[in-house]
Protein backbone atom coordinates (compact mmCIF):
# COMPACT_ATOMS: atom_id res chain seq x y z
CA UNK A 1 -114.13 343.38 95.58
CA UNK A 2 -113.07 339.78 95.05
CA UNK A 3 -111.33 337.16 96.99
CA UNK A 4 -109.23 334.52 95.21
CA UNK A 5 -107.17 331.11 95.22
CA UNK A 6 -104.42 331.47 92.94
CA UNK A 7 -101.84 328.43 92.05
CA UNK A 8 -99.63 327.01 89.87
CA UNK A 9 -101.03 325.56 87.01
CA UNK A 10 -101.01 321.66 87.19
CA UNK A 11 -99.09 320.92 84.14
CA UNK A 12 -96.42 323.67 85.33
CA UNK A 13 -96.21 322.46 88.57
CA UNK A 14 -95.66 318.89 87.60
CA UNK A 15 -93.16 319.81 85.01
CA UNK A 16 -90.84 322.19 86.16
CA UNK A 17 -89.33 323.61 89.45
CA UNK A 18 -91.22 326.75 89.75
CA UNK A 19 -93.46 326.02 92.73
CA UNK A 20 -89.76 325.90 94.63
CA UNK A 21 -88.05 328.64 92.82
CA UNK A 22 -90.76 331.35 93.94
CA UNK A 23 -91.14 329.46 97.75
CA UNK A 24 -89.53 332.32 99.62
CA UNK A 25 -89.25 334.62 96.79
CA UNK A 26 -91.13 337.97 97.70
CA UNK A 27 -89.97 339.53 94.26
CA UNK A 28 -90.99 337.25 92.29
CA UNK A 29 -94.03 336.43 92.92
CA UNK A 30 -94.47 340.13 93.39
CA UNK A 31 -94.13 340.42 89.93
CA UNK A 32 -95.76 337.69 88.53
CA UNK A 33 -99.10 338.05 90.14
CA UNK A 34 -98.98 341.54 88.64
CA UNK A 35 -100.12 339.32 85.32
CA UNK A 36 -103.18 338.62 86.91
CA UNK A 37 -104.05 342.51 86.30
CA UNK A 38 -103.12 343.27 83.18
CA UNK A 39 -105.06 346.41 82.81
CA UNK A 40 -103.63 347.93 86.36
CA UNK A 41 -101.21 350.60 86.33
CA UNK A 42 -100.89 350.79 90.16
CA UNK A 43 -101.37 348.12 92.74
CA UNK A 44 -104.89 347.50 94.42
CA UNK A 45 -104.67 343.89 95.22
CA UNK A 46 -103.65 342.28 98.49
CA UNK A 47 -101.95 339.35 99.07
CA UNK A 48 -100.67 336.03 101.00
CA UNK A 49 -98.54 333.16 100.27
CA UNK A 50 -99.23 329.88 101.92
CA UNK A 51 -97.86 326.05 101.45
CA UNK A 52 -100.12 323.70 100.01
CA UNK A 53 -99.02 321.00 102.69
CA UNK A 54 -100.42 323.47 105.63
CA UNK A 55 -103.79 324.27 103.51
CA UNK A 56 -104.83 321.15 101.75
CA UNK A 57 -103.79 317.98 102.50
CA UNK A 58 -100.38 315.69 103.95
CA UNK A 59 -100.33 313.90 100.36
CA UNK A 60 -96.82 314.23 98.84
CA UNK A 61 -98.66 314.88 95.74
CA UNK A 62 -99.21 318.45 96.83
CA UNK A 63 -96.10 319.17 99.30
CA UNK A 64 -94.41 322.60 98.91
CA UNK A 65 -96.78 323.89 96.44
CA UNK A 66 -97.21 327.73 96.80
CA UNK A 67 -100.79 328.89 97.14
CA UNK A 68 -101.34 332.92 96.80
CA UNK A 69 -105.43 334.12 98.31
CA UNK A 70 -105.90 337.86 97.04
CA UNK A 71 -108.09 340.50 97.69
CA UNK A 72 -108.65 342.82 94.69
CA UNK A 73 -110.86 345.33 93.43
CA UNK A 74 -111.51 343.94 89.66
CA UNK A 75 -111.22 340.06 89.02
CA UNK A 76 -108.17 338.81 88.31
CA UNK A 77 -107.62 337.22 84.73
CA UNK A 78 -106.34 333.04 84.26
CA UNK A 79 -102.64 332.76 82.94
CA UNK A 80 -100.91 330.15 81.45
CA UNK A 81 -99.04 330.39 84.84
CA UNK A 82 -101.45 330.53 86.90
CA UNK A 83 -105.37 328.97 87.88
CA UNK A 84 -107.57 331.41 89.76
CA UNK A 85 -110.54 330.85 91.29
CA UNK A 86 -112.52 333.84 92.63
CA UNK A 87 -115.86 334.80 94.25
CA UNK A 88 -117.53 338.09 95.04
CA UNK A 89 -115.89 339.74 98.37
CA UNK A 90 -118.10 341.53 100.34
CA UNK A 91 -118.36 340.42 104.19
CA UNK A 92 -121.54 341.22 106.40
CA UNK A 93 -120.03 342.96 109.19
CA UNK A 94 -121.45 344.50 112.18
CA UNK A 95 -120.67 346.37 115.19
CA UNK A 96 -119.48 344.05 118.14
CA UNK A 97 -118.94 341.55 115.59
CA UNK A 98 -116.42 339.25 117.04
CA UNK A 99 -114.24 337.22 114.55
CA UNK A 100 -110.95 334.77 114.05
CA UNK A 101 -108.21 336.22 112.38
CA UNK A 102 -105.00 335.95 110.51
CA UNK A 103 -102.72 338.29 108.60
CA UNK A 104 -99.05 338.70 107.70
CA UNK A 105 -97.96 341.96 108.68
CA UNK A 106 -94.38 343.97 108.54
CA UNK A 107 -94.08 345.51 111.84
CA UNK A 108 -92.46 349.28 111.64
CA UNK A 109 -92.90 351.99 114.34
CA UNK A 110 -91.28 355.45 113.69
CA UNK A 111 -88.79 357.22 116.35
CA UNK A 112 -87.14 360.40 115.49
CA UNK A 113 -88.10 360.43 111.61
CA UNK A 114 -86.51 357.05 111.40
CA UNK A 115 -88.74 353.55 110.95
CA UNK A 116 -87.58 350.60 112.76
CA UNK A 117 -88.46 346.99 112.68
CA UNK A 118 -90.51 346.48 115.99
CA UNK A 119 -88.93 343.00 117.23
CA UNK A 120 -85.33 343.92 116.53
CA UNK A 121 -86.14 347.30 118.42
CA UNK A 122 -87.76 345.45 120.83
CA UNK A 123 -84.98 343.60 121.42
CA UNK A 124 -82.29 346.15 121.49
CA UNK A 125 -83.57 348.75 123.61
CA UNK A 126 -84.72 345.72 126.32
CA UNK A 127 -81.16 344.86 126.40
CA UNK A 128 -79.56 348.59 126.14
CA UNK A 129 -81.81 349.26 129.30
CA UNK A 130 -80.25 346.34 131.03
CA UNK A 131 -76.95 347.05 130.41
CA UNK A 132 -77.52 350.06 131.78
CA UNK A 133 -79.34 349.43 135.00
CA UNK A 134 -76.36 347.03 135.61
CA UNK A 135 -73.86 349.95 134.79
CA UNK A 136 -72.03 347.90 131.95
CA UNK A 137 -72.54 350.36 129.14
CA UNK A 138 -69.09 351.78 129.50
CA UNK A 139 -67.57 348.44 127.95
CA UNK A 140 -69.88 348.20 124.97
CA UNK A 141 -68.04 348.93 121.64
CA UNK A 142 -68.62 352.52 119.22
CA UNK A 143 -71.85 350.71 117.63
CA UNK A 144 -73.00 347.31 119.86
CA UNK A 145 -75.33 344.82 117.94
CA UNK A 146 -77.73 342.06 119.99
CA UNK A 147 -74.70 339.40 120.20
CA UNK A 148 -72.22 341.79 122.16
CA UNK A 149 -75.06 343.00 124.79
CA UNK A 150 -76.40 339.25 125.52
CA UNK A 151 -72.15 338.68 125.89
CA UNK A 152 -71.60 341.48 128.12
CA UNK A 153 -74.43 340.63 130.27
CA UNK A 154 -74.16 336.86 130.35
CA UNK A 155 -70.33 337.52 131.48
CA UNK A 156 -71.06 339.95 134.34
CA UNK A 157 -74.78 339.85 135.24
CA UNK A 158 -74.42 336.83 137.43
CA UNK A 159 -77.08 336.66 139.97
CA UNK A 160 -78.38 340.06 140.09
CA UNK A 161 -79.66 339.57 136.39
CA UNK A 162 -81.35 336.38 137.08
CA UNK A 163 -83.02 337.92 140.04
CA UNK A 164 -83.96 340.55 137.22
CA UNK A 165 -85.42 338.45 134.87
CA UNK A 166 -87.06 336.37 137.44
CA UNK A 167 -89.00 339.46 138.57
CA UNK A 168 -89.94 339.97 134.77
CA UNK A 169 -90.93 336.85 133.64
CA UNK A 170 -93.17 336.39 137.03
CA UNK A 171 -95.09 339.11 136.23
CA UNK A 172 -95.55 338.28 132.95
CA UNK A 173 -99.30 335.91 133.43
CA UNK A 174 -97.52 334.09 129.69
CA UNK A 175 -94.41 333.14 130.66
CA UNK A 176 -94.44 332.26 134.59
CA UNK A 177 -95.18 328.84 134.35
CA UNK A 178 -91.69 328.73 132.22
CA UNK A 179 -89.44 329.68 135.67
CA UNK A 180 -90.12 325.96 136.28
CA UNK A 181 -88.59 324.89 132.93
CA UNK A 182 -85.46 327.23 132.79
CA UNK A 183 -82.18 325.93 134.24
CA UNK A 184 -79.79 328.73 132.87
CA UNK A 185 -78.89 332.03 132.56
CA UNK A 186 -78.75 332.23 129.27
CA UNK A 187 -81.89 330.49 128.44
CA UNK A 188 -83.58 332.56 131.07
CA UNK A 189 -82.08 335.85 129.25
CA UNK A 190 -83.95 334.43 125.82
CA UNK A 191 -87.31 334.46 127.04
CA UNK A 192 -87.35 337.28 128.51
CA UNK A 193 -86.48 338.80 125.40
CA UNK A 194 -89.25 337.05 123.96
CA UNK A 195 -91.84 338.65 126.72
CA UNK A 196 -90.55 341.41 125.65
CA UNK A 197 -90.53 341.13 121.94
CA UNK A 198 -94.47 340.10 122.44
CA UNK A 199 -95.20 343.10 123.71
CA UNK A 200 -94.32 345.45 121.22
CA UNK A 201 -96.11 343.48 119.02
CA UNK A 202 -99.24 343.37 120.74
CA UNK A 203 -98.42 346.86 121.74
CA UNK A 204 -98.38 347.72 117.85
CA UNK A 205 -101.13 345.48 116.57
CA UNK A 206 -103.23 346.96 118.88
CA UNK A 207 -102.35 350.69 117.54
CA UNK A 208 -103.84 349.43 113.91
CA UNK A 209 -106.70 348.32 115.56
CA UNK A 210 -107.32 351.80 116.85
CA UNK A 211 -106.93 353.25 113.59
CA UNK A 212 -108.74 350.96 111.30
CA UNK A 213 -111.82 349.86 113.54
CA UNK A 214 -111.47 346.79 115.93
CA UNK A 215 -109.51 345.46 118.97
CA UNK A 216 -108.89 342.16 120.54
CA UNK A 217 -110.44 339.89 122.52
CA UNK A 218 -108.86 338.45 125.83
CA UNK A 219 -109.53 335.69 127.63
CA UNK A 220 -110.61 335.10 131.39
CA UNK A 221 -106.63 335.97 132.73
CA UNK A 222 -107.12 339.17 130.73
CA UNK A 223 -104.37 337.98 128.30
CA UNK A 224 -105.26 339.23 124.22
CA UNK A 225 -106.03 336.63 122.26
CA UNK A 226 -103.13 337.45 119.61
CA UNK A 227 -100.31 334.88 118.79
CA UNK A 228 -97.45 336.09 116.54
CA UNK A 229 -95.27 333.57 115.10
CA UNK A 230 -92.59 333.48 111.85
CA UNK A 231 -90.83 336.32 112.17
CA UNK A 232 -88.89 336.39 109.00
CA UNK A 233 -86.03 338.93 107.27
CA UNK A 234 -86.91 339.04 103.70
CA UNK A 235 -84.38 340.47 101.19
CA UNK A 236 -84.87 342.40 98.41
CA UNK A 237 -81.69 342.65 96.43
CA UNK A 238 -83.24 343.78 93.33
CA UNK A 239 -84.38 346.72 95.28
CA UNK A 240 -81.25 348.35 96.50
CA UNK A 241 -80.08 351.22 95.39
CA UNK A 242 -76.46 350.47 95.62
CA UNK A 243 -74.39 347.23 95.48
CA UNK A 244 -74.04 345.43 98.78
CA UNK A 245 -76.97 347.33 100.20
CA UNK A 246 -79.59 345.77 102.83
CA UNK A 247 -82.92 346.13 101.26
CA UNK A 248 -85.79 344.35 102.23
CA UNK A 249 -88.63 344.01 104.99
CA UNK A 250 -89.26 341.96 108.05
CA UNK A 251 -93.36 340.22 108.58
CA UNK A 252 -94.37 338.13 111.10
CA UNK A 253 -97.54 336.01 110.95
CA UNK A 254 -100.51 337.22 113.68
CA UNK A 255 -103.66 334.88 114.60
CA UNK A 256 -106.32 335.34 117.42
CA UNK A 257 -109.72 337.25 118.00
CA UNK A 258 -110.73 340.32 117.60
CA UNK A 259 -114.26 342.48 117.87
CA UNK A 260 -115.33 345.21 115.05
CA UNK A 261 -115.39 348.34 116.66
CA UNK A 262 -116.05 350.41 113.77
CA UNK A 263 -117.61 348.62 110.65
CA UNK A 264 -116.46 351.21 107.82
CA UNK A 265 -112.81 351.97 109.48
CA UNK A 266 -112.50 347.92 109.61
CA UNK A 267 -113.94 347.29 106.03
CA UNK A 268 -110.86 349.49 104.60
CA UNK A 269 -108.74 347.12 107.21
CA UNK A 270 -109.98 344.64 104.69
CA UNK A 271 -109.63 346.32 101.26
CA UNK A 272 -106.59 348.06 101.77
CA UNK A 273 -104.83 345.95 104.08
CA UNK A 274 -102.41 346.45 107.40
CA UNK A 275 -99.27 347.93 108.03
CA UNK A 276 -96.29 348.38 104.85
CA UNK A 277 -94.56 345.66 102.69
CA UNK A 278 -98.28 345.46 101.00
CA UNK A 279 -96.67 344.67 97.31
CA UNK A 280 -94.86 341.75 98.70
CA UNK A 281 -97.41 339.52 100.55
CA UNK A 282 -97.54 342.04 103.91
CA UNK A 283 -101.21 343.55 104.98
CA UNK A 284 -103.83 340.89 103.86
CA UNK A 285 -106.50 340.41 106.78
CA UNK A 286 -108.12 336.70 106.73
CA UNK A 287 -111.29 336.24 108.76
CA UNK A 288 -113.51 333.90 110.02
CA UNK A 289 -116.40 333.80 112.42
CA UNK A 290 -116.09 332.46 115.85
């Protein structure tokens, strides 16, 4: 296996737009670090797209440019595009090992033979069951989206729903300290989605670390050590099958600690990567040692 640095070559970079054009663009680059392999008729490489301004320095002379680390099973070849650097990938790993992580993942659970983004579903069925406990589902519309619930409530939840989400967030050892900070309804409604929202995805990042050989750390409040951030639509127009189709994938951005539970299961965590979206920059897990 092999890790690499991948970007832009200098004289490209300097000379044309490109570093901005694929910023963002999950298709693109897609496709163009599919030159890297010239020889591969199905995709076996991993990876993640990062800013230059967040890896390398705060000089302008390097702001916005688009840096892509892979994992791959052969080397990947120089372009005329791109400059590669690689190494040899092949961590010492051990059981109990305990390690800092980071990966970009596309968070999907399946209900009824139908996938659905985790934080959107999050979301929704948090405020369905709220509507419902305050018996306002009657005046929802055919086929409600997040805006009319958070309306609906807002409108007629008054000070039975704060008491609600009082009760929620206080229970919640991340979010009590914010009671203090919140002065309205509304705001107070927003973070308790959040809670919410974080659970699922700790709730589902912990189910991969069942299945492929680790779990996290917490700290001395029993919290996890996990902090998701960037959650992020990403379209993929080129994929749809029809015109004016949605096609494309959410990710969001994970970081904390974990501990190896089972050193072959989390070596394929490695290789092969987590969760879907894996051909567009989804699935790559980054580690370090704490």
């Amino acid at each position: 296996m092999y890790f690499s640095r991948v970007k832009i070559q200098p004289d490209i970079l300097k000379s044309s737009q490109l570093s901005r054009v694929l910023e963002g663009n999950v298709y693109g680059s897609h496709r163009l670090l599919w030159d890297l392999f010239p020889e591969q008729d199905q995709r076996t490489f991993l990876y993640r797209e990062e800013i230059a301004r967040e890896q390398l320095s705060a000089s302008p002379a390097v702001r916005g440019e688009s840096i892509y680390y892979l994992v791959s099973q052969i080397k990947p070849i120089e372009t005329p595009l791109f400059k590669v650097e690689s190494k040899g990938y092949r961590p010492q790993l051990e059981q109990g090992q305990r390690l800092g992580f980071d990966c970009r993942v596309n968070p999907v659970i399946t209900r009824q033979g139908k996938k659905h983004d985790v934080v959107m579903d999050a979301q929704l069925q948090f405020l369905s069951s709220l509507v419902k406990g305050f018996q306002l589902d009657s005046l929802l519309s055919a086929k409600p989206e997040k805006g009319e619930y958070k309306k609906l409530l807002l409108a007629n939840g008054a000070e039975a729903l704060s008491l609600r989400l009082t009760e929620l967030l206080a229970n919640d050892l991340r979010y009590t300290e914010r009671l203090e900070q919140i002065a309205h309804l509304a705001d107070k409604l927003e973070w308790a989605i959040k809670a919410q929202v974080d659970t699922a995805l700790e709730n589902w990042f912990k189910k991969q670390g069942e299945r492929l050989g680790f779990e996290l750390l917490v700290d001395d409040d029993g919290l996890s050590k996990l902090q998701n951030s960037g959650y992020l639509w990403h379209g993929l127009p080129a994929k749809a099958k029809h015109k004016g189709d949605k096609s494309g994938f959410s990710a969001v951005d994970f970081c904390g600690e974990l501990k190896i539970t089972d050193v072959q299961k989390f070596e394929q965590a490695l290789f092969q990567g987590i969760g879907r979206a894996k051909a567009f920059g989804c699935g790559l897990l980054m580690i370090r040692r704490v």
